[in-house]
N, C-alpha and C. Protein backbone atom coordinates (compact mmCIF):
# COMPACT_ATOMS: atom_id res chain seq x y z
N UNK A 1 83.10 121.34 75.94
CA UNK A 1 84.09 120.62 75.17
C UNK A 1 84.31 119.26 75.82
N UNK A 2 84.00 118.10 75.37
CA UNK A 2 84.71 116.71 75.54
C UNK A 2 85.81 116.73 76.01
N UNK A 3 86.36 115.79 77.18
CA UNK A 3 87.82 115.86 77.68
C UNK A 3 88.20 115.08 76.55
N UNK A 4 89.58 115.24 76.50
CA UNK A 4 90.61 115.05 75.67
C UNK A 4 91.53 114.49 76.24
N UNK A 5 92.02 113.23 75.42
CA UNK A 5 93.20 112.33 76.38
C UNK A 5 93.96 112.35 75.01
N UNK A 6 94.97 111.96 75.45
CA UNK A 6 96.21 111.35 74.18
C UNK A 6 96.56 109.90 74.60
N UNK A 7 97.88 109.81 73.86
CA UNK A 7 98.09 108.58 74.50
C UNK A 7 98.66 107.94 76.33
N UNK A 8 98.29 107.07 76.74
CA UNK A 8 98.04 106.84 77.92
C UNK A 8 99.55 106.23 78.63
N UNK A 9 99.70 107.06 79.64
CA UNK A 9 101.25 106.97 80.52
C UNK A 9 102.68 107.32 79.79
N UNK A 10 102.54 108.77 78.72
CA UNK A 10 103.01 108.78 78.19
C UNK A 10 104.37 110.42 78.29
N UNK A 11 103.17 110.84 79.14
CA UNK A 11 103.05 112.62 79.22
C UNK A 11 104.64 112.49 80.43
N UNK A 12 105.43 113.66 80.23
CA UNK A 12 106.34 113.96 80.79
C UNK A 12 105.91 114.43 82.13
N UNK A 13 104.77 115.10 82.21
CA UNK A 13 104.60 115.49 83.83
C UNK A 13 104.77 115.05 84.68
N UNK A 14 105.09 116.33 85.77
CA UNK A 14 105.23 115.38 87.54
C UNK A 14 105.23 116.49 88.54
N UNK A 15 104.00 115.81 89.04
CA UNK A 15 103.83 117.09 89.90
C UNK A 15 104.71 116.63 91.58
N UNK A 16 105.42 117.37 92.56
CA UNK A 16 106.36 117.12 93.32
C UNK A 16 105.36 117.86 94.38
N UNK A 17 103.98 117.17 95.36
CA UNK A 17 103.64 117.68 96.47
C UNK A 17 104.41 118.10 97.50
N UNK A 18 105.06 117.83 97.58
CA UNK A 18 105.95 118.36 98.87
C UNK A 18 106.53 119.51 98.81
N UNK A 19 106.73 120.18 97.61
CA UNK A 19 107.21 121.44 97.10
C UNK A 19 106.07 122.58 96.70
N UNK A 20 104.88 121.63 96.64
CA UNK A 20 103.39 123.08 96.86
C UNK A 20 102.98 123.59 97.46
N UNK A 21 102.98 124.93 97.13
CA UNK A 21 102.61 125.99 97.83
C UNK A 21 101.31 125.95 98.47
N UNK A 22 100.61 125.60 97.28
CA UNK A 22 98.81 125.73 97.44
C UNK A 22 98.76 126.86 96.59
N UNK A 23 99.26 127.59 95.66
CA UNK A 23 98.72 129.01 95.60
C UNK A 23 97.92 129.01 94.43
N UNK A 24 97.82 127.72 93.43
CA UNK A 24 96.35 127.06 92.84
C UNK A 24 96.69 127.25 91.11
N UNK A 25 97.63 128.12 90.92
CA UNK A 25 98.29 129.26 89.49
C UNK A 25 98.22 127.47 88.53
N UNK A 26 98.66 126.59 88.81
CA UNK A 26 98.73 125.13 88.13
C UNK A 26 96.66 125.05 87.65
N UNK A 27 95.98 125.07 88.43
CA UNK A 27 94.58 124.91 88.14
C UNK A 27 94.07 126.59 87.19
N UNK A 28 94.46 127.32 87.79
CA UNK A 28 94.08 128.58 86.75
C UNK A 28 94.67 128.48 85.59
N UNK A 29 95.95 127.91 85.38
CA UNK A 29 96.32 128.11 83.46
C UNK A 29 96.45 126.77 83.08
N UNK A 30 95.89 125.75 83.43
CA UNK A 30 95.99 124.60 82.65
C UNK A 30 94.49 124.05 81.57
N UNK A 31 95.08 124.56 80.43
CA UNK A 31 93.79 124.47 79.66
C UNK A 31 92.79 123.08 79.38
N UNK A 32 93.60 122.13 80.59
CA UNK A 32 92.78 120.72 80.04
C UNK A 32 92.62 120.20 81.62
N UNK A 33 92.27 120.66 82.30
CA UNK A 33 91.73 120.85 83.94
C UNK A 33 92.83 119.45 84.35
N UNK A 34 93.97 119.35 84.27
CA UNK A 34 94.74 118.57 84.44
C UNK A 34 94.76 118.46 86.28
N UNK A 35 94.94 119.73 87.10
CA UNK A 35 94.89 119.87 88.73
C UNK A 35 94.05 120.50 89.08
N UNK A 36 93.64 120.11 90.58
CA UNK A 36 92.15 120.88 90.70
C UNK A 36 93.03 120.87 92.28
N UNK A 37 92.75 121.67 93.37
CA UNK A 37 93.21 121.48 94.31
C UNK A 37 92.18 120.50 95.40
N UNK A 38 93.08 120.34 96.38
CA UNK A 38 92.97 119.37 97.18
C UNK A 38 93.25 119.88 98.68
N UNK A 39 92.82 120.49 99.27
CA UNK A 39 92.93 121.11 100.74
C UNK A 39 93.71 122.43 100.13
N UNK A 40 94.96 121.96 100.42
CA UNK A 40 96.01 123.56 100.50
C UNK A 40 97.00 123.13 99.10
N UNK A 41 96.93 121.74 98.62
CA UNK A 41 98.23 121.30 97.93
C UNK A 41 97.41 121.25 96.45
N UNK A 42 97.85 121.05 95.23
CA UNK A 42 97.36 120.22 94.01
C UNK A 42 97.46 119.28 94.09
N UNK A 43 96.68 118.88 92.84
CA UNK A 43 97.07 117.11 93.11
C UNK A 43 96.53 116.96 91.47
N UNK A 44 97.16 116.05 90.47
CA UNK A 44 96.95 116.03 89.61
C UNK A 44 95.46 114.92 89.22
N UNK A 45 94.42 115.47 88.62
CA UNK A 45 93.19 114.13 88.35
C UNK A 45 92.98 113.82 87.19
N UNK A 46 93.53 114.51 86.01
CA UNK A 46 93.47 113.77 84.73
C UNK A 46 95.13 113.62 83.70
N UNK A 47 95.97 113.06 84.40
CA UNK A 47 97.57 113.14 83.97
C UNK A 47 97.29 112.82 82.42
N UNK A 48 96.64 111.92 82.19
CA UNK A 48 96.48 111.61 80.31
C UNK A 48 95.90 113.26 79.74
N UNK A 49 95.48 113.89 80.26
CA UNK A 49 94.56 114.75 79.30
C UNK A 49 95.73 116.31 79.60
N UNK A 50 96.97 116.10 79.66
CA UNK A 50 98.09 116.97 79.73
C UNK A 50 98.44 116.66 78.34
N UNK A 51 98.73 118.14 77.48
CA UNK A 51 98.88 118.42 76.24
C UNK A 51 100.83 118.74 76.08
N UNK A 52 101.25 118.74 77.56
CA UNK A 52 102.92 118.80 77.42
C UNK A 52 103.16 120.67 76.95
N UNK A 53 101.92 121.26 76.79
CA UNK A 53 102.26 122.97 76.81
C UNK A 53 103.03 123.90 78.31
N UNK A 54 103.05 123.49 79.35
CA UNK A 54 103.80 123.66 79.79
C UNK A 54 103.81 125.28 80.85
N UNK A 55 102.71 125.60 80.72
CA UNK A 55 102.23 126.56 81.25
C UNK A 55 101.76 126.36 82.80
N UNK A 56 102.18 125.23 83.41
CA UNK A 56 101.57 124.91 84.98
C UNK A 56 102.96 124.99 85.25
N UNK A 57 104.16 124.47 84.53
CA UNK A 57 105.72 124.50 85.59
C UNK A 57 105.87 126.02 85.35
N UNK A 58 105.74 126.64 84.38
CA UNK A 58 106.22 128.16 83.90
C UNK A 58 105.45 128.71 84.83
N UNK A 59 104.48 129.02 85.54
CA UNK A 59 103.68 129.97 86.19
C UNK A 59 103.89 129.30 88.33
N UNK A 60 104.33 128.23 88.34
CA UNK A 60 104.22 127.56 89.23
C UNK A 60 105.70 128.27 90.33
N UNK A 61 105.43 128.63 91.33
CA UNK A 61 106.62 129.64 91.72
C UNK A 61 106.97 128.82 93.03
N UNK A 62 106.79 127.51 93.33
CA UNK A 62 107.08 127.06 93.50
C UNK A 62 108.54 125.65 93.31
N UNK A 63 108.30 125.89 91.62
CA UNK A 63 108.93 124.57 91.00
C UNK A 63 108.39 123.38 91.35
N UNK A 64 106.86 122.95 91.33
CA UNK A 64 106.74 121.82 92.24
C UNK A 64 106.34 121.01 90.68
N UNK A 65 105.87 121.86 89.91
CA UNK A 65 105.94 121.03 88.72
C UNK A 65 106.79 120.82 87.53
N UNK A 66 106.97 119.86 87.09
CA UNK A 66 107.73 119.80 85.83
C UNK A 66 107.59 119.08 84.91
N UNK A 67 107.87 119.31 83.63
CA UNK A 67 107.17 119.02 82.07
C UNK A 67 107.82 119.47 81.06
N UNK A 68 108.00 118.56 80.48
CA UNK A 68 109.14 118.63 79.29
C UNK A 68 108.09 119.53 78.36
N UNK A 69 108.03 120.80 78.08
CA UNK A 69 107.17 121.57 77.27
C UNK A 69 107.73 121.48 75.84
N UNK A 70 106.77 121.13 74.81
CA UNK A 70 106.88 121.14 73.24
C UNK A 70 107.22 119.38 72.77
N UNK A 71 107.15 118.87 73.32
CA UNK A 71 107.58 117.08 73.28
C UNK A 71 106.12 116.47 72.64
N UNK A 72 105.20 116.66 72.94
CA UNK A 72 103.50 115.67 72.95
C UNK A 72 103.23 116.57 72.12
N UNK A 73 101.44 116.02 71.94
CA UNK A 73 100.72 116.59 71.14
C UNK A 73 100.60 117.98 71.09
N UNK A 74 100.89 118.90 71.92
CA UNK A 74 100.82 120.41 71.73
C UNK A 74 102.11 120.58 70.42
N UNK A 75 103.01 120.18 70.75
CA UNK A 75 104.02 120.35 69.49
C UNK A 75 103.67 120.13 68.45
N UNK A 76 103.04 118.45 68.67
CA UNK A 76 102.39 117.99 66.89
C UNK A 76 101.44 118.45 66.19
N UNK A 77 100.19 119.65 67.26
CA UNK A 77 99.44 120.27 66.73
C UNK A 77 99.97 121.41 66.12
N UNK A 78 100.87 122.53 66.45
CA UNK A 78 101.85 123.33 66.53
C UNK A 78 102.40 122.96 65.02
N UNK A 79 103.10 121.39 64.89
CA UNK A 79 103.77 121.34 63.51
C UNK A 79 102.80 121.24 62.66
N UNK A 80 101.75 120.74 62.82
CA UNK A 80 100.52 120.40 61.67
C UNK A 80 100.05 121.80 61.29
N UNK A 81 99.87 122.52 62.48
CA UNK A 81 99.64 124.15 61.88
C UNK A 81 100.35 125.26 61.20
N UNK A 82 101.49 124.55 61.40
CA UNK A 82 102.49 125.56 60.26
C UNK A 82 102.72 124.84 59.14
N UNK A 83 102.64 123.51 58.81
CA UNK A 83 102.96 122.93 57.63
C UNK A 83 101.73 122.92 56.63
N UNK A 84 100.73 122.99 58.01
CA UNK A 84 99.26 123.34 56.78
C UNK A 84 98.56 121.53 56.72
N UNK A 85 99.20 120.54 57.43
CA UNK A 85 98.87 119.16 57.55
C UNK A 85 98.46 118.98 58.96
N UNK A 86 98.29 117.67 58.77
CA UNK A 86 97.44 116.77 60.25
C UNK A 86 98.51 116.97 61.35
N UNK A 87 98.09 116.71 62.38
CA UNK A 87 98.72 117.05 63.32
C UNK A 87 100.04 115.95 63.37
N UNK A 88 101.69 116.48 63.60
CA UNK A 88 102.46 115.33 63.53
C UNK A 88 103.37 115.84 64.19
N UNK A 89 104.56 114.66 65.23
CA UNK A 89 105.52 114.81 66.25
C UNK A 89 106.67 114.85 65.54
N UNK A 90 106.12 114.39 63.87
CA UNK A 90 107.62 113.39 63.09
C UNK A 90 108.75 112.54 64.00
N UNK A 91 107.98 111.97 64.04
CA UNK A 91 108.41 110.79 64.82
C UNK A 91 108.07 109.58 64.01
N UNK A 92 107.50 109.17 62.50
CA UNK A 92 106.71 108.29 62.19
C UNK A 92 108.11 107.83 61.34
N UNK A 93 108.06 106.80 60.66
CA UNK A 93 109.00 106.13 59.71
C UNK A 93 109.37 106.98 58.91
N UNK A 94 108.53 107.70 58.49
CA UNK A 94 108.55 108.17 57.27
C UNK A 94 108.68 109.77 57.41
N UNK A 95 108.81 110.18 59.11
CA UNK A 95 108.40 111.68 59.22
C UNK A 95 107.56 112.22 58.61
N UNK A 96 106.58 111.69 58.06
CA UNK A 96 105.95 112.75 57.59
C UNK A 96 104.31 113.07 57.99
N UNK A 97 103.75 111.68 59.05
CA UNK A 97 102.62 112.03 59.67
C UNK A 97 102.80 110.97 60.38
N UNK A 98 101.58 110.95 61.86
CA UNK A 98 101.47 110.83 62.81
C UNK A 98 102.18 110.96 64.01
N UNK A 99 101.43 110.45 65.18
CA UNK A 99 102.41 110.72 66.21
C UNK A 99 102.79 109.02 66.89
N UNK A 100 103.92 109.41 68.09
CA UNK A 100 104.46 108.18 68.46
C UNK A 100 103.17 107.23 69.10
């Protein structure tokens, strides 16, 4: 699969090194290889290609990460799939397609 970016410096994430464990759970459930580790700590190498799903702070037993989950494109794909349309944040003038 092609990496996948959205839009650029936009994504709520933040990963807080000083609060990692190392125990890696951020690189096992992040479906868009967002952290890969780095000695004992994470370290984030593709911050644009974070979908805002939210599954690296939820599993992270640390708290070292955090992410506004359902905000970005995982939501707008999410609304496009229940409305049966293109993917959208409704965020547009008109609410009724695209994203910010």
């Amino acid at each position: 699969m092609a990496q996948l970016k959205y839009l650029t410096d936009v994504v709520t994430l933040e990963l807080y090194p000083e609060k990692c464990i190392g125990c890696g759970m951020c690189v096992d459930v992040c479906p868009h290889a967002v952290f890969k580790m780095k000695g004992k700590k994470a370290e984030m190498v593709n911050r644009d290609a974070c979908m805002e799903c939210g599954a690296c702070s939820r599993n992270c037993p640390a708290e070292a990460i955090m992410v506004t989950a359902g905000v970005g494109c995982a939501s707008g794909i999410i609304n496009g799939l229940l409305r049966g349309t293109e993917p959208t944040c409704d965020c547009g003038d008109d609410n009724s397609s695209g994203c910010c």
